[in-house]
N, C-alpha and C. Protein backbone atom coordinates (compact mmCIF):
# COMPACT_ATOMS: atom_id res chain seq x y z
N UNK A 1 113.72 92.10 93.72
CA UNK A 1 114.67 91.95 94.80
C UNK A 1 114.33 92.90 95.95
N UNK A 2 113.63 93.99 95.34
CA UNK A 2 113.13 94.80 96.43
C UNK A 2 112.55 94.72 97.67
N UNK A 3 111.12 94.13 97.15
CA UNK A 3 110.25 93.03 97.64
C UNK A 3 110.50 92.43 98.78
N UNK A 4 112.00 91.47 97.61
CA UNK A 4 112.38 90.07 98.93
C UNK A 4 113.03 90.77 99.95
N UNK A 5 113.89 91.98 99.63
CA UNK A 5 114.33 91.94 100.41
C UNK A 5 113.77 92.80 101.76
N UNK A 6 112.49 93.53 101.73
CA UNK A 6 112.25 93.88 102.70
C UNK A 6 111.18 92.81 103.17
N UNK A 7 110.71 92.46 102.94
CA UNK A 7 109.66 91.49 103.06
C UNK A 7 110.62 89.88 103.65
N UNK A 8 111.65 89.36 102.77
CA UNK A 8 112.07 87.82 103.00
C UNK A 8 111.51 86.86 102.13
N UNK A 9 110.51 86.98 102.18
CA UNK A 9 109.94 86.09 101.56
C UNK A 9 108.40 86.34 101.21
N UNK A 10 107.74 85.63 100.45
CA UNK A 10 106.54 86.17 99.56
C UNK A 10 105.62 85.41 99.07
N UNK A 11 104.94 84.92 98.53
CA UNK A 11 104.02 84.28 98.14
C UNK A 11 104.44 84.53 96.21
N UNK A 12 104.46 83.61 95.81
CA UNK A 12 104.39 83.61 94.11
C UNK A 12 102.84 84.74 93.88
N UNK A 13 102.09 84.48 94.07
CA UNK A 13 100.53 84.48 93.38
C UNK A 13 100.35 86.87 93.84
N UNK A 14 100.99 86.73 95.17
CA UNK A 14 101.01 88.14 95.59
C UNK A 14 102.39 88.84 95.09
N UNK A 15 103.78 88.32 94.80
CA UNK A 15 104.58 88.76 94.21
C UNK A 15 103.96 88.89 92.32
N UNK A 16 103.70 88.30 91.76
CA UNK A 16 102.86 88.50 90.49
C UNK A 16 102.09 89.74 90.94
N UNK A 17 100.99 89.77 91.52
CA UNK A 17 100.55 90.70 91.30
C UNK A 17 100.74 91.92 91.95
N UNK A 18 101.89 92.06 92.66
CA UNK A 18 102.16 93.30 93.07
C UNK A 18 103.65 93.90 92.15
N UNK A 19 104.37 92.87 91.21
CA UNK A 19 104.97 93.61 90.10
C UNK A 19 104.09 93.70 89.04
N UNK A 20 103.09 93.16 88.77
CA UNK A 20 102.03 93.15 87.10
C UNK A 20 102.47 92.12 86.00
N UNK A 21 103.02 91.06 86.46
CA UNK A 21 103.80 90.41 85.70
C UNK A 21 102.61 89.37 85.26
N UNK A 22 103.20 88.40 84.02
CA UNK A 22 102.89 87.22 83.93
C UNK A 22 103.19 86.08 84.51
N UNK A 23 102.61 84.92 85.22
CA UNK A 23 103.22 84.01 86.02
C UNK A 23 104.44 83.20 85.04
N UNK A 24 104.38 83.48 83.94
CA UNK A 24 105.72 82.98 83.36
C UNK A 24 106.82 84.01 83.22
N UNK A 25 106.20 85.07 83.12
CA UNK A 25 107.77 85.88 83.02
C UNK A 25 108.26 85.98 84.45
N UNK A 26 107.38 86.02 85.45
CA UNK A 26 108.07 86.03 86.85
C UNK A 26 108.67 85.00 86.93
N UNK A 27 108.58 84.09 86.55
CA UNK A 27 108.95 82.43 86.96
C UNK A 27 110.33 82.22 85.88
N UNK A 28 110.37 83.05 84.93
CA UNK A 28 112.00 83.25 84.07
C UNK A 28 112.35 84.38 84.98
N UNK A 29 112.44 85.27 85.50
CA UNK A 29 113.22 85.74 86.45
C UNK A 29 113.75 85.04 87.73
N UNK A 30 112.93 84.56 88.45
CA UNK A 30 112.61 84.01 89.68
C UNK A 30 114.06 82.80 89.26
N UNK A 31 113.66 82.02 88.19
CA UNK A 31 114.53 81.28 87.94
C UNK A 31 116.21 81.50 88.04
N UNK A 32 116.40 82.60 86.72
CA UNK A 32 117.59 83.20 86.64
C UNK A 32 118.60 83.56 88.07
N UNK A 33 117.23 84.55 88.93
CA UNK A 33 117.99 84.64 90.48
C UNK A 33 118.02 83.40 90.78
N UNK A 34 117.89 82.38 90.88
CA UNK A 34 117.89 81.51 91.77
C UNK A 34 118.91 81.12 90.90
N UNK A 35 119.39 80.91 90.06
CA UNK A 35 120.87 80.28 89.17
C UNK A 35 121.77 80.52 89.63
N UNK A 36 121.69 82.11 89.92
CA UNK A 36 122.73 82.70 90.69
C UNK A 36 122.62 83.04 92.36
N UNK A 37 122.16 82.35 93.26
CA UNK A 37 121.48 82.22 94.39
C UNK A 37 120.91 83.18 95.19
N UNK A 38 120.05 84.20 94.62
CA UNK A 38 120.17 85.04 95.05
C UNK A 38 118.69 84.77 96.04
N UNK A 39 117.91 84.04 95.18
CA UNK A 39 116.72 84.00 96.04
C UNK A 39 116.36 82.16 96.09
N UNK A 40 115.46 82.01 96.92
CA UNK A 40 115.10 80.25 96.56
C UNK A 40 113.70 80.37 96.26
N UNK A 41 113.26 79.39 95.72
CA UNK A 41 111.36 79.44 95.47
C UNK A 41 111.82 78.12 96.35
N UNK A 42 110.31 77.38 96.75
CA UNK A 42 110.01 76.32 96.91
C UNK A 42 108.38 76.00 97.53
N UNK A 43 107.90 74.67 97.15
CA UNK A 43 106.55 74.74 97.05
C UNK A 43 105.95 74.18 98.92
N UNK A 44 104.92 75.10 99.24
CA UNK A 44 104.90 74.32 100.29
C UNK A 44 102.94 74.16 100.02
N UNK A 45 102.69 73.41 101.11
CA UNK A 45 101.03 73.21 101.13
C UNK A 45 100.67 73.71 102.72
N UNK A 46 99.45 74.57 102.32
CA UNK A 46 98.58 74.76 103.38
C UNK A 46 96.99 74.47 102.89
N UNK A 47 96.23 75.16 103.21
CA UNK A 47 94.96 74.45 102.20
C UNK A 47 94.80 74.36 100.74
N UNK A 48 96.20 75.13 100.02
CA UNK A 48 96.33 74.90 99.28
C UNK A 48 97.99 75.09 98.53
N UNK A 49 98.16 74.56 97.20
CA UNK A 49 99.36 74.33 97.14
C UNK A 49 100.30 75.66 97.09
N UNK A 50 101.06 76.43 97.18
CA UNK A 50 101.72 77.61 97.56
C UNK A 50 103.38 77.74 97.34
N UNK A 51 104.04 78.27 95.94
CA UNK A 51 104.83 78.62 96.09
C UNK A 51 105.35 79.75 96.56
N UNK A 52 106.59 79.46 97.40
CA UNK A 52 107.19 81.17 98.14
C UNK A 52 108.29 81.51 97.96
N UNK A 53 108.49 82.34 97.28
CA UNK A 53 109.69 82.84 97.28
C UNK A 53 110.83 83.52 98.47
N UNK A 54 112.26 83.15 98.76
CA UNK A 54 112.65 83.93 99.82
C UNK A 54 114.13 84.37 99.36
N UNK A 55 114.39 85.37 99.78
CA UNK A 55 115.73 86.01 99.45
C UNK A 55 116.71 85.31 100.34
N UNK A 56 117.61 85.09 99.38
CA UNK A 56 118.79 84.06 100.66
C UNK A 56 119.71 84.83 101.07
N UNK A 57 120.52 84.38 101.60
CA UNK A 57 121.36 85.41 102.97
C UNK A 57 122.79 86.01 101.91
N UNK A 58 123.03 85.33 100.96
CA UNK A 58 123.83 86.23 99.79
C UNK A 58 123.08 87.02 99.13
N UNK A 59 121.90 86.89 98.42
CA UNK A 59 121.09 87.61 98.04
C UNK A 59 120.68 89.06 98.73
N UNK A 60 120.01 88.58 99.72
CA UNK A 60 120.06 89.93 100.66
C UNK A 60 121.40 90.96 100.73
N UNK A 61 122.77 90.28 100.99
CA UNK A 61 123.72 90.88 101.12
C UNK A 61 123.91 91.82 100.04
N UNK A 62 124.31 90.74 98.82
CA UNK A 62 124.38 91.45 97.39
C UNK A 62 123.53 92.55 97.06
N UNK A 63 122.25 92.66 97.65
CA UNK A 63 121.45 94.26 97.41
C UNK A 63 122.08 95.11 98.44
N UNK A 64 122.06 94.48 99.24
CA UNK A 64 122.69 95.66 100.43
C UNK A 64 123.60 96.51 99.78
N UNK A 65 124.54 95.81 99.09
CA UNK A 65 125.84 96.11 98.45
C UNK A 65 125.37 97.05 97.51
N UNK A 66 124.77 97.12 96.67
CA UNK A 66 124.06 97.38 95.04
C UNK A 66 123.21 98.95 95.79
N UNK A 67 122.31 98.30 96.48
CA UNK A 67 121.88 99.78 97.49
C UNK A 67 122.52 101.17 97.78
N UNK A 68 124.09 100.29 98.68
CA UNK A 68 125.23 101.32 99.15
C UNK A 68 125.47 102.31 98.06
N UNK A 69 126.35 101.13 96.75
CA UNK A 69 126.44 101.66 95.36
C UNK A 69 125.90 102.69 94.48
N UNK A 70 124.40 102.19 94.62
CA UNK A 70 123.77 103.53 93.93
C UNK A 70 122.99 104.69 94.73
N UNK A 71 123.50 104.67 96.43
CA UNK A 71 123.12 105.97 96.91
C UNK A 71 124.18 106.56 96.43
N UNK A 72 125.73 106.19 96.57
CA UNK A 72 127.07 106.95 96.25
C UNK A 72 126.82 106.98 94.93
N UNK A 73 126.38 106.57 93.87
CA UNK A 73 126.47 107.60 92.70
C UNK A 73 125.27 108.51 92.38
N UNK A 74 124.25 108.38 92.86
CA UNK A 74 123.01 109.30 93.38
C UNK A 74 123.61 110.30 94.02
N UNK A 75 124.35 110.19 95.05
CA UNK A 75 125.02 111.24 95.82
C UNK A 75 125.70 112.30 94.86
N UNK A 76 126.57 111.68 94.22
CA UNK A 76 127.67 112.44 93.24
C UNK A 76 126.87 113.31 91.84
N UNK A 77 125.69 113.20 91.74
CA UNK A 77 124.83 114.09 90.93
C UNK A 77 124.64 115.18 91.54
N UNK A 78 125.66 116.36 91.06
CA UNK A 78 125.10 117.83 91.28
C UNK A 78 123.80 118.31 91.40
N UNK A 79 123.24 118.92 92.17
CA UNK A 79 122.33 119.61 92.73
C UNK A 79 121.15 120.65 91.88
N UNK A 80 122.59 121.06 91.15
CA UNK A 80 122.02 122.02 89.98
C UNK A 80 121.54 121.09 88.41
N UNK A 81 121.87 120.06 88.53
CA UNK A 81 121.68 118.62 87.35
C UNK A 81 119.53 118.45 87.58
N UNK A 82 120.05 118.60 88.61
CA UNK A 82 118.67 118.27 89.08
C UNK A 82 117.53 118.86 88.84
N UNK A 83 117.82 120.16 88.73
CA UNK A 83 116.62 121.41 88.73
C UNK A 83 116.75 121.99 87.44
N UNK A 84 118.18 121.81 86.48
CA UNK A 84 117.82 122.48 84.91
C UNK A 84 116.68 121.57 84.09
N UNK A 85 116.00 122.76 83.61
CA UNK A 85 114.97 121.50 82.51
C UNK A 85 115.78 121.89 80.89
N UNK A 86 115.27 120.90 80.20
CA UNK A 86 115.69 120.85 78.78
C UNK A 86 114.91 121.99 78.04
N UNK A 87 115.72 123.59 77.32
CA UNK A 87 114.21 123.91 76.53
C UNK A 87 114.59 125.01 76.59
């Protein structure tokens, strides 16, 4: 979601290989978001055949949201949490 969302949209073949995935486990994710609309695939052709993925305009929102969320509880971690080590 990262990705899409700074990017928009992506290429299948360069999203694979810039998470390390398998083209099937991306494609059971890819899916799942898209169940819940967060992103769309769809196939287009240029010299060759090309699926792209793009973050849709709820999708985008919904990270925005999720973003806000976990700077404010990032925020709320003491200072001193940060710098004790275990030992």
């Amino acid at each position: 979601m990262y990705l899409l969302f700074l990017k928009r949209r992506i290429g299948f073949i360069e999203l694979k290989h810039l998470l390390g995935l398998t083209p099937g486990n991306l494609d059971h994710h890819i899916r799942k978001l898209e169940e819940i609309r967060l992103v769309h695939s769809r196939r287009t052709i240029s010299w060759r055949p090309l699926v792209v993925v793009e973050i849709t305009p709820s999708g985008a929102e919904t990270f925005r949201e999720y973003i806000f969320k976990l700077k404010g509880l990032l925020a709320g971690i003491p200072d001193k949490l940060l710098h004790e080590t275990n030992g």
